[in-house]
Protein backbone atom coordinates (compact mmCIF):
# COMPACT_ATOMS: atom_id res chain seq x y z
CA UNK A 1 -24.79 70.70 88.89
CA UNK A 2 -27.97 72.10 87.61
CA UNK A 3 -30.60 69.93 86.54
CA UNK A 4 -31.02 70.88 83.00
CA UNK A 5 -27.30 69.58 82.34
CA UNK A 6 -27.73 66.28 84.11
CA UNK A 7 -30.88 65.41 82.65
CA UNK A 8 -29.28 64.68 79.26
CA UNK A 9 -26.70 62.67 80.97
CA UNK A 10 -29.53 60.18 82.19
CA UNK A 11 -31.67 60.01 78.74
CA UNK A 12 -28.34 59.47 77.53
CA UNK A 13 -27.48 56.80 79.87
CA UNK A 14 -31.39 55.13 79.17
CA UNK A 15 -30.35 55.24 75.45
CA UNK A 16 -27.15 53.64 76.12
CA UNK A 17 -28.77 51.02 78.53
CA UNK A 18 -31.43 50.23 75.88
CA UNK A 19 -29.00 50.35 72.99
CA UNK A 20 -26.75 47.51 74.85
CA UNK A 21 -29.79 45.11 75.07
CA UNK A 22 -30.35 45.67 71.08
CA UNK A 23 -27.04 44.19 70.84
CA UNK A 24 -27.39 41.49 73.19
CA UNK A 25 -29.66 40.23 70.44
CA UNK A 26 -28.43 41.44 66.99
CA UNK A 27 -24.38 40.88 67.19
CA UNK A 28 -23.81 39.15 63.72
CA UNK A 29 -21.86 40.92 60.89
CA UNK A 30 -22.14 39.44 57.38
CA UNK A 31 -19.97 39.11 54.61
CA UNK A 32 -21.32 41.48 52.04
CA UNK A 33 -18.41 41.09 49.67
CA UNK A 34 -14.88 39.24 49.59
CA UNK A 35 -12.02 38.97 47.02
CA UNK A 36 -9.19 36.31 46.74
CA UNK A 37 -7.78 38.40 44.02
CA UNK A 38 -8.52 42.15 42.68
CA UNK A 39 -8.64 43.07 39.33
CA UNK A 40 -10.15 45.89 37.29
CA UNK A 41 -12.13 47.43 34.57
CA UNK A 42 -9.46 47.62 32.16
CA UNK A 43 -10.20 49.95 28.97
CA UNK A 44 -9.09 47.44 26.69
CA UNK A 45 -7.47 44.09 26.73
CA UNK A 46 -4.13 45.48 25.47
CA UNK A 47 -3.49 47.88 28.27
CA UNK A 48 -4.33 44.58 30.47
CA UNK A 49 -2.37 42.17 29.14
CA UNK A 50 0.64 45.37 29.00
CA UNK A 51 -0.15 45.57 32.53
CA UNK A 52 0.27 41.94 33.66
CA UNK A 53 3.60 41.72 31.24
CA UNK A 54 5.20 45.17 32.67
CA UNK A 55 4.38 43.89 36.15
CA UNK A 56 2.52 46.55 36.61
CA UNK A 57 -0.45 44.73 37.94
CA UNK A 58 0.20 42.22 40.33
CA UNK A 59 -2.78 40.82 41.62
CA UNK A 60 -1.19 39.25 44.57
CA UNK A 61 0.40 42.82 46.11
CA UNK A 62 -3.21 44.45 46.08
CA UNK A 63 -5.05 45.28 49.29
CA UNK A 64 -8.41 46.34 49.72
CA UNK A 65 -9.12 48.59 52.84
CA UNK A 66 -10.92 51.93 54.09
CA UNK A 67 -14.47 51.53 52.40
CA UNK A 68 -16.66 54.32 52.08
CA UNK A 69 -20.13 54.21 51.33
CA UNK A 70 -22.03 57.55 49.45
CA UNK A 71 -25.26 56.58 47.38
CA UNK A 72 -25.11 53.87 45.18
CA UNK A 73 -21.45 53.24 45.24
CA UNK A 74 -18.74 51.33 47.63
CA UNK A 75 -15.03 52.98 47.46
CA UNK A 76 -12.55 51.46 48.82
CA UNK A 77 -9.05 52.62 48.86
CA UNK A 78 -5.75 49.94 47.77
CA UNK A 79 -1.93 51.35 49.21
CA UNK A 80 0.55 50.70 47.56
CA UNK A 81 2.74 48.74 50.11
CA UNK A 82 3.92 46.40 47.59
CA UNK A 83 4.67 47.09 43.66
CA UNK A 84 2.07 46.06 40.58
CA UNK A 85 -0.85 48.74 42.24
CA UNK A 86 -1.77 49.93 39.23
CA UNK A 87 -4.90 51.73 41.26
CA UNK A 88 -5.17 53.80 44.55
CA UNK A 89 -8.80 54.50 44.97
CA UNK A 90 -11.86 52.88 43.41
CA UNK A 91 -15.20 51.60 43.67
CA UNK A 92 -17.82 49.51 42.74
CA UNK A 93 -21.95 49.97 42.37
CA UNK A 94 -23.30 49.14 45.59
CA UNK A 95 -26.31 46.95 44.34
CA UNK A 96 -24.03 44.82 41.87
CA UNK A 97 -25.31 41.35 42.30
CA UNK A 98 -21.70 40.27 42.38
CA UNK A 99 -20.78 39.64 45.74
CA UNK A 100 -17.23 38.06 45.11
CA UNK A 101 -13.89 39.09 43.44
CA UNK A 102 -16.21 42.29 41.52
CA UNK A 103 -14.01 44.38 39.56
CA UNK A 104 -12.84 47.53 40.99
CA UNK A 105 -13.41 50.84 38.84
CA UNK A 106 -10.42 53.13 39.01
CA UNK A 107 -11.82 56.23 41.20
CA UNK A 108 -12.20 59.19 39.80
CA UNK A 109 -10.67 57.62 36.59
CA UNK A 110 -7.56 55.88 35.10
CA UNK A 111 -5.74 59.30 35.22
CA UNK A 112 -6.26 60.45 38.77
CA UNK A 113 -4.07 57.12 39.85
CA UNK A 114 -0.74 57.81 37.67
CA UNK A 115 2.22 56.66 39.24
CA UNK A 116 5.13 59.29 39.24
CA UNK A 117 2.62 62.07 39.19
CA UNK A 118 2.70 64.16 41.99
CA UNK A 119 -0.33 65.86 40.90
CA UNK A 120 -2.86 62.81 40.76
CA UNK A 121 -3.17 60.01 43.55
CA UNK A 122 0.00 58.09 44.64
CA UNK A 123 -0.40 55.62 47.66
CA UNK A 124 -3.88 56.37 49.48
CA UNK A 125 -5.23 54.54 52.63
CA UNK A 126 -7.23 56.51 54.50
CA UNK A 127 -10.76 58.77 53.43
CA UNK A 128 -13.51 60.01 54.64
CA UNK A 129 -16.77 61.13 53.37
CA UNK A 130 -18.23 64.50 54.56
CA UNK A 131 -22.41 65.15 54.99
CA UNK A 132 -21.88 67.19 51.84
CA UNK A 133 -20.71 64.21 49.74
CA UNK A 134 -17.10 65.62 49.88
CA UNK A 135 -14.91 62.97 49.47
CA UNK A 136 -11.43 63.75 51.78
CA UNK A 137 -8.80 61.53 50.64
CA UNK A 138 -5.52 60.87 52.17
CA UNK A 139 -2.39 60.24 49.63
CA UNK A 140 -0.07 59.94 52.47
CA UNK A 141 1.75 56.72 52.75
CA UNK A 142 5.08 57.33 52.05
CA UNK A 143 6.56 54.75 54.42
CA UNK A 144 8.01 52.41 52.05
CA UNK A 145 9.28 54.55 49.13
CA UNK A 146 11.85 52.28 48.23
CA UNK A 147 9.11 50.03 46.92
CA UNK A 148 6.86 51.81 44.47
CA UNK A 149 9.56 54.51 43.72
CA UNK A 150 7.22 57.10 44.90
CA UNK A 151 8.66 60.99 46.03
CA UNK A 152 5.33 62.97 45.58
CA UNK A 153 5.03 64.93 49.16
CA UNK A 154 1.52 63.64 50.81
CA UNK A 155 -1.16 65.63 50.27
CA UNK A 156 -4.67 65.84 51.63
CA UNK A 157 -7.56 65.50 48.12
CA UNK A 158 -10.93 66.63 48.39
CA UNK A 159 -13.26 65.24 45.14
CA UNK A 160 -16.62 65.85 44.47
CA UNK A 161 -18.61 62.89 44.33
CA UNK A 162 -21.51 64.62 43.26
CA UNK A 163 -20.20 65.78 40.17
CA UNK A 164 -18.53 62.12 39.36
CA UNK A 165 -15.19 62.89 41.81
CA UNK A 166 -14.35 66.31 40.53
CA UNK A 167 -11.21 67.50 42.20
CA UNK A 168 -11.67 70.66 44.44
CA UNK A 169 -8.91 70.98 46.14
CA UNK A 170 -5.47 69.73 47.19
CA UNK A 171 -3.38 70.17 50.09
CA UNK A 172 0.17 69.35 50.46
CA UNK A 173 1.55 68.87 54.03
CA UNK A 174 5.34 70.21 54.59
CA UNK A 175 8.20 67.74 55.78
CA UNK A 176 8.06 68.86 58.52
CA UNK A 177 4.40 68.09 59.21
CA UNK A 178 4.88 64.91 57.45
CA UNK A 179 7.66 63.44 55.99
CA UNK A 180 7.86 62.63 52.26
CA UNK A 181 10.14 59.83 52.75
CA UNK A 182 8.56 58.13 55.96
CA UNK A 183 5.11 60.00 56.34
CA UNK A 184 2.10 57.31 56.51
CA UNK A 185 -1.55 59.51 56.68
CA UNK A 186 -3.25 56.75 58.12
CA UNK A 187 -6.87 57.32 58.65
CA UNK A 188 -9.13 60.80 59.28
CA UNK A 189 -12.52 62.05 60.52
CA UNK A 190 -13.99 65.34 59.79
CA UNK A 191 -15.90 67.99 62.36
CA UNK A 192 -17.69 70.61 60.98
CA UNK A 193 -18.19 72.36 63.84
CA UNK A 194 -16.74 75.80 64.23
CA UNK A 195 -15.21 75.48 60.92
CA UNK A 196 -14.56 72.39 59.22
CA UNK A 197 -11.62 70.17 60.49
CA UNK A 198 -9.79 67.04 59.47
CA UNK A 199 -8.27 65.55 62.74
CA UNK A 200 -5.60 62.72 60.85
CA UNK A 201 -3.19 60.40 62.65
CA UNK A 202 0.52 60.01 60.80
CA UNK A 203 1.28 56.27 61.69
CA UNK A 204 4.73 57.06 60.46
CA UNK A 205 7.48 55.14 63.21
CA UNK A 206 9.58 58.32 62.70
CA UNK A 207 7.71 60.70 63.24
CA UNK A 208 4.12 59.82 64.75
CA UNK A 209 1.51 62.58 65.45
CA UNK A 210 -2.33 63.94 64.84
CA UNK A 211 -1.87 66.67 62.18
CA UNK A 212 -5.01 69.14 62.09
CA UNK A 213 -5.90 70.44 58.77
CA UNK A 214 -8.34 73.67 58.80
CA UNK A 215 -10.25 73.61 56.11
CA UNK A 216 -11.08 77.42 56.40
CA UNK A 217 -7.45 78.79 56.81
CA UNK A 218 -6.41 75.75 54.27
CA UNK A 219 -3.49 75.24 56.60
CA UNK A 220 -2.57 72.49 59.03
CA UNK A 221 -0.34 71.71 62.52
CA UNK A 222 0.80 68.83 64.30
CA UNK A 223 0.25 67.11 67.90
CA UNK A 224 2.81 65.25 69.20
CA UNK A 225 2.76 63.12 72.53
CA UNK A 226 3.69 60.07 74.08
CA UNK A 227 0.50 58.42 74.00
CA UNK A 228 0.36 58.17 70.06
CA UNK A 229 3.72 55.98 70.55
CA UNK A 230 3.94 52.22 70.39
CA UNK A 231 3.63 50.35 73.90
CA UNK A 232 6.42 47.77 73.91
CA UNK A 233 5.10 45.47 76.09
CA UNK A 234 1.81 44.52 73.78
CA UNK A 235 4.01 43.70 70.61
CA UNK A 236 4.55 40.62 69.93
CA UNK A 237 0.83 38.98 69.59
CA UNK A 238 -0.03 36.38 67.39
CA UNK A 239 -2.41 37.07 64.34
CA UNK A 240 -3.33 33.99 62.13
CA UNK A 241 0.17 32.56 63.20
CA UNK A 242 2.24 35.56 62.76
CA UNK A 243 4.10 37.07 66.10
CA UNK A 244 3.63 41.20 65.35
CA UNK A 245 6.69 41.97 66.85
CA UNK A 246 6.49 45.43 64.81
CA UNK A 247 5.77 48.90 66.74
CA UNK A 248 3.32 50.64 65.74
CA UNK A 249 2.51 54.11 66.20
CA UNK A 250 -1.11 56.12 66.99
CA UNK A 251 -3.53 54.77 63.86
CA UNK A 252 -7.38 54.19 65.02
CA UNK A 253 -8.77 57.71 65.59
CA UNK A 254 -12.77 58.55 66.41
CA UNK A 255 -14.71 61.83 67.09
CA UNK A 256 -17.57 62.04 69.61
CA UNK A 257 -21.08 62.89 67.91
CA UNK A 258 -22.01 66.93 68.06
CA UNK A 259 -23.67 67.85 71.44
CA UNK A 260 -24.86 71.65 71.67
CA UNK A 261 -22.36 73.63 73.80
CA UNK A 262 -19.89 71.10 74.25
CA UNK A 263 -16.66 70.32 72.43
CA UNK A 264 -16.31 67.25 70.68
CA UNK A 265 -13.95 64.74 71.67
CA UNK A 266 -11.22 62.63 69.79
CA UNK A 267 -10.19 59.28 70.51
CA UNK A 268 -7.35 57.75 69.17
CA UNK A 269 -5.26 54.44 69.76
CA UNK A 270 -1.86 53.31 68.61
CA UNK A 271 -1.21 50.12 66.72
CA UNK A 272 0.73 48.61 69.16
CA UNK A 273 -1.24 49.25 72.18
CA UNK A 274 -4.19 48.68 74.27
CA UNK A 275 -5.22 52.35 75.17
CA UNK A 276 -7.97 54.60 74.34
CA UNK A 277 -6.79 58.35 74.40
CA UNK A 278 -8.84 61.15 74.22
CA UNK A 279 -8.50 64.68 73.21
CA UNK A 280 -10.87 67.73 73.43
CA UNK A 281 -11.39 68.85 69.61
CA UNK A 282 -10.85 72.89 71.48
CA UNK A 283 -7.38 71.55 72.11
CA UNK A 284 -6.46 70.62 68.94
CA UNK A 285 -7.97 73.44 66.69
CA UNK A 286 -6.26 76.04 68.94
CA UNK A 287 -2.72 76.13 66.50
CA UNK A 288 -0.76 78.31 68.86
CA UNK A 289 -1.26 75.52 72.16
CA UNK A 290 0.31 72.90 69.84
CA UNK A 291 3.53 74.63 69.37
CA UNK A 292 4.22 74.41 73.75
CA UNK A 293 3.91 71.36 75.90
CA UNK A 294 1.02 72.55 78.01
CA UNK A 295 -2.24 70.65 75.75
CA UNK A 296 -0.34 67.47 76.98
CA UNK A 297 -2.17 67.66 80.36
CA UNK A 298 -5.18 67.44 78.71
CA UNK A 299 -4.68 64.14 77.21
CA UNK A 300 -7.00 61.51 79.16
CA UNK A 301 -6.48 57.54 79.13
CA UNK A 302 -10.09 56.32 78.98
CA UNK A 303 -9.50 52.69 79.38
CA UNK A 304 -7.95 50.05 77.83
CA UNK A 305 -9.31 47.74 74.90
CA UNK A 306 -9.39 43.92 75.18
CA UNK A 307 -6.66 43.89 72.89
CA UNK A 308 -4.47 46.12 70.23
CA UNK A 309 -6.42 47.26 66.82
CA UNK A 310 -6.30 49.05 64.14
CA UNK A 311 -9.09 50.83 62.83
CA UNK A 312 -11.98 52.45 65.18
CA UNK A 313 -15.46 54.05 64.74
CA UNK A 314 -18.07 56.27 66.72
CA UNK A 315 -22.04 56.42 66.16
CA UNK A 316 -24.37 59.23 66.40
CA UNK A 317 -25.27 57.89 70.00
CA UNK A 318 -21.16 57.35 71.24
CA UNK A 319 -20.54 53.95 70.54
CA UNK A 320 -16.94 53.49 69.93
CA UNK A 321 -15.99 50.59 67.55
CA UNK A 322 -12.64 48.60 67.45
CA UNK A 323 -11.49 45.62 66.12
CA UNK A 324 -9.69 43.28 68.09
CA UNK A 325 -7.02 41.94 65.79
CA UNK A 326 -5.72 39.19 68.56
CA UNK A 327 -8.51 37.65 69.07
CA UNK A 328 -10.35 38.15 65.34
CA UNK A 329 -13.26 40.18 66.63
CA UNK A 330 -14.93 43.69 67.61
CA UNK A 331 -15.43 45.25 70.90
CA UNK A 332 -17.96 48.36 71.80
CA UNK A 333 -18.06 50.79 74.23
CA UNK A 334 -20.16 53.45 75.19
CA UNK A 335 -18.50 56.84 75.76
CA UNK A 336 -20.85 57.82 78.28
CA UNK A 337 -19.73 54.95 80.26
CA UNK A 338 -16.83 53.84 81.92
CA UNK A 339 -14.88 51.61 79.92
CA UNK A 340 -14.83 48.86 82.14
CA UNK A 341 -18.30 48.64 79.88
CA UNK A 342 -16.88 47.76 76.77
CA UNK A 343 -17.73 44.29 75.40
CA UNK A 344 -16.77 42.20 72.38
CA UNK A 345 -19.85 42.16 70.34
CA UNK A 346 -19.04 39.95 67.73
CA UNK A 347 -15.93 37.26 67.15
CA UNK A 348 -15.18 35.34 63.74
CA UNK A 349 -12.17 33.22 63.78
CA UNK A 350 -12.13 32.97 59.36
CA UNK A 351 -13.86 36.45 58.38
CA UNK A 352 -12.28 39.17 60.65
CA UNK A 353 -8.72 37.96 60.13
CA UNK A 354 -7.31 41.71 60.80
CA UNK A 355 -10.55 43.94 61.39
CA UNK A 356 -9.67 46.88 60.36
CA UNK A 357 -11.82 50.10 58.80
CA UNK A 358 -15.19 51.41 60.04
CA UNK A 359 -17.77 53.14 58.32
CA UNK A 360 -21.69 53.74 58.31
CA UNK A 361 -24.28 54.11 55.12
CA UNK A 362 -26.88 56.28 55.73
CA UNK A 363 -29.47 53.07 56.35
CA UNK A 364 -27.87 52.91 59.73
CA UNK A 365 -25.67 49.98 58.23
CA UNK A 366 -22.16 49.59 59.88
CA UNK A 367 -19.22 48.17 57.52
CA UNK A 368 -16.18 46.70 58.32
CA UNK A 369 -13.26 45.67 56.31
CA UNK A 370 -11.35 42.55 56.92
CA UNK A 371 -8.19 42.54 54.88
CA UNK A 372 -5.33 40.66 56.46
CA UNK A 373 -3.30 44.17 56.36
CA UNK A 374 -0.40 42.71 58.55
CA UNK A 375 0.79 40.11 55.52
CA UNK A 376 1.32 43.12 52.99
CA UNK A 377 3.29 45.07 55.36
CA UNK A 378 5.17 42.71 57.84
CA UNK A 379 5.94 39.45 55.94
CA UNK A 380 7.87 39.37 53.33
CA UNK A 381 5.46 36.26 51.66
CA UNK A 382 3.19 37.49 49.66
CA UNK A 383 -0.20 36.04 50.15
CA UNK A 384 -0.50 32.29 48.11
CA UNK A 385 -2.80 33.84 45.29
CA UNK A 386 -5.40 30.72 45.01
CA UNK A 387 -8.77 31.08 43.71
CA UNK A 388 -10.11 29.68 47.14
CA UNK A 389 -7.98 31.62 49.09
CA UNK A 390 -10.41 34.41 50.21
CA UNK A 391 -8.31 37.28 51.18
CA UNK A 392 -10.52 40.45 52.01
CA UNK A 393 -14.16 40.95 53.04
CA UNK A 394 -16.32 43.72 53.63
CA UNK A 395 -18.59 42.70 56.59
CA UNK A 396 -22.23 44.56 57.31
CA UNK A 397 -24.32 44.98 60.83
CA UNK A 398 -27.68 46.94 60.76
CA UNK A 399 -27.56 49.02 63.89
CA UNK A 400 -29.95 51.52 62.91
CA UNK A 401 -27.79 54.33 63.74
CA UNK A 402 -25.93 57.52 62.18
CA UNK A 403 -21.90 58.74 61.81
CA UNK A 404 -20.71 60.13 64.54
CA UNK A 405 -20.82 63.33 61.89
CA UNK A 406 -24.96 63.17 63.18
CA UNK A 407 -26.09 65.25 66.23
CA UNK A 408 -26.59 63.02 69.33
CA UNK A 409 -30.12 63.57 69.13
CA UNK A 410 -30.48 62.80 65.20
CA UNK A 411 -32.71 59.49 65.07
C-alpha cells in the first residue's frame, strides 16, 4: 500500500490511542435534566384542565426520548406508545435554570401535533438535526395503532428551525416501504455527501429494514437482511427486574465521519442482539443493488457489544457509542480498531436505567437520554406516577468532539 494512504491510518491510530487515555480520566456523565412527570405549556388553564378530564393528557403514558440539541434549545421527541400524548415533539430553552420536571413547549406549535391529522405530527421518535439547522423528523411509529387510533401513513418532516420550525417538506413512505399499520421509523442519521441521504432503520417486527430516503430525487428504498433481525438467543435479559423476552428488530444505527475519497460507513444493531453490522453508504445509495440479493455480501459483522442496546452514536474522530441496557451503562469503541477494543466507559446502576439516544451540541458536549423505554412498551403497568419517582434524564459528558456529520480532521 502506498505510503500516503497508510499514513492517515497511523495519525489516526495516535488520535485514537490519545483519545482513549482522555477517557481513562474523564468517564462521568451528569444528569443535566430529569422528569418524574411531563407536563406542558398549556395556552390556558381551560384547555388543561379539558385535557386532564378528556384523558387526553395522561401524565403517566408520556415518554421523553431522542433529544436534539440546535442553539439555545433542547427537543426532545414523546411517542405515543400509550394514549393521553397530547404532544409529539417539543422542547425547552437550553439555559432554563430549571433542571427538573421543566415544561415541555409543543414543537413547532400546538397545531403541528393534532391527533387524527395526517398532515401534522402523529407518533414521532426518532430526528435528527442536519449542519444546516434542518430539523429531519421521523412520524413513523405505527406499531401499536390500536392504541392511539392513529392511520396517518409515516412520513419523513423536515422543519426549519431557523425560521421557528417552518415546515419544508414532507415525505410519505408507501406500505410497502413501511407499513401504516405496523411500521416503527425508529431512529436516522443524515450524509450529505454525494447528495444528501437519510439512512433510517424500521424497527417494525413485521417488516424490519434500513429504508434510504434521497433527499435529491425525494424518493426512498428499502434494505432488507438477516442481520437487522432479532437474535433469539440474547432475549430474555433482565432490565431493572423485567426479563425482555420481546424480539426486537435492527434499531441503533451510526455513520462513520466524512474521510476524502472514501465512502462512509453505517453501523447498525438490532434490539435484541449483540452485533455491530456495517454497511458501505455506496451500497445503500445505489437503488437498483437493493432490489437483488447481491449487496448482502457486503454486510460485515464488526464485533459484538458487551451487551444488547438500543440507541448508538459516532464522533467526528469514529467513536461509536452504545448503551448497554443489561448492565445500565455505555460502552465505546473506536472504528479504526478492532472491536475487541471497545470498553464500557461509564456505568450508573439509578441514572442509565435504559440508555438510550445519542447526540452532540456543538461545544463538543455528548447527551444521552435515559428513559426507561422498555416499561411503556413491554409492561402493561404503567409507571407508579410519584413525585419522587424520577423517570427520565438527560445525561451530559464533555468530550470535546464533533457529530460524526464533521470531517475526521475537523478539530
Amino acid at each position: 500500500m502506498c505510503a500516503w494512504l497508510i499514513l492517515p491510518l497511523i495519525l489516526q491510530f495516535v488520535d485514537a490511542v490519545h483519545y482513549k487515555n482522555y477517557f481513562d480520566n474523564v468517564q462521568e456523565f451528569q444528569v443535566q435534566w430529569s422528569w418524574s412527570y411531563v407536563n406542558y405549556t398549556w395556552p390556558s388553564a381551560n384547555l388543561y384542565a379539558a385535557a386532564v378530564r378528556n384523558k387526553r393528557y395522561l401524565p403517566q403514558n408520556i415518554m421523553v426520548a431522542g433529544p436534539r440539541i440546535f442553539k439555545n434549545r433542547v427537543y426532545v421527541t414523546m411517542p405515543k406508545f400509550r394514549p393521553g400524548v397530547p404532544v409529539t415533539l417539543g422542547s425547552f430553552p437550553l439555559d432554563s435554570p430549571e433542571k427538573v420536571n421543566i415544561p415541555i413547549s409543543p414543537f413547532p406549535n400546538w397545531e403541528m401535533n393534532v391527533q387524527d391529522n395526517c398532515r401534522v405530527l402523529q407518533s414521532v421518535l426518532g430526528t435528527e438535526v442536519d449542519r444546516r439547522g434542518t430539523m429531519w423528523v421521523l412520524d413513523g411509529h405505527r406499531a401499536n395503532n390500536a392504541v392511539n387510533g392513529i392511520r396517518c401513513p409515516p412520513k419523513l418532516v423536515l422543519l426549519d428551525l431557523n425560521r421557528n420550525g417552518a415546515a419544508v417538506r414532507s415525505y410519505t413512505f408507501p406500505n410497502e416501504l413501511c407499513l401504516t399499520d405496523g411500521g416503527f421509523l425508529n431512529d436516522v442519521v443524515i450524509d450529505e455527501t454525494g447528495g444528501t441521504f437519510a439512512y433510517i432503520t424500521d424497527n417494525s417486527v413485521i417488516d424490519p429494514g434500513v429504508i434510504v430516503y434521497s433527499y435529491r430525487e425525494n424518493r426512498a428504498w428499502k434494505l432488507r437482511d438477516g442481520s437487522m433481525f432479532p437474535d433469539v438467543s440474547v432475549a430474555g435479559y433482565i432490565v431493572d427486574g423485567f426479563q425482555m423476552d420481546f424480539l426486537g428488530t435492527v434499531n441503533g444505527i451510526a455513520l462513520s465521519p466524512y474521510i476524502e475519497s472514501r465512502p462512509r460507513t453505517l453501523f447498525y444493531s438490532s434490539l435484541t442482539g449483540t452485533g455491530v453490522f456495517a454497511l458501505s453508504t455506496d451500497i445503500l445509495k445505489n437503488e437498483k443493488l437493493s432490489i437483488g440479493d447481491s449487496w448482502r455480501e457486503y454486510v460485515r459483522l464488526m464485533g459484538e457489544k458487551e451487551g444488547p442496546s438500543d440507541g448508538m452514536f459516532m464522533d467526528n474522530k469514529g467513536n461509536l457509542y452504545y448503551g448497554i441496557l443489561s448492565q445500565y451503562s455505555v460502552g465505546k469503541w473506536n472504528m479504526f480498531e478492532h472491536f475487541d477494543t471497545s470498553e464500557v466507559i461509564y456505568e450508573n446502576r439509578e441514572t442509565l436505567i435504559w440508555p438510550d439516544g445519542f447526540t452532540m451540541d456543538s461545544q463538543g458536549n455528548l447527551y444521552l437520554v435515559s428513559n426507561q423505554a422498555f416499561r411503556f412498551f413491554v409492561s402493561n403497568d404503567s409507571l407508579q406516577f410519584t413525585p419522587d419517582l424520577v423517570k427520565f434524564r438527560i445525561n451530559v459528558l464533555h468530550t470535546g468532539r464533533k457529530s460524526y456529520m464533521y470531517d475526521l480532521d475537523d478539530s
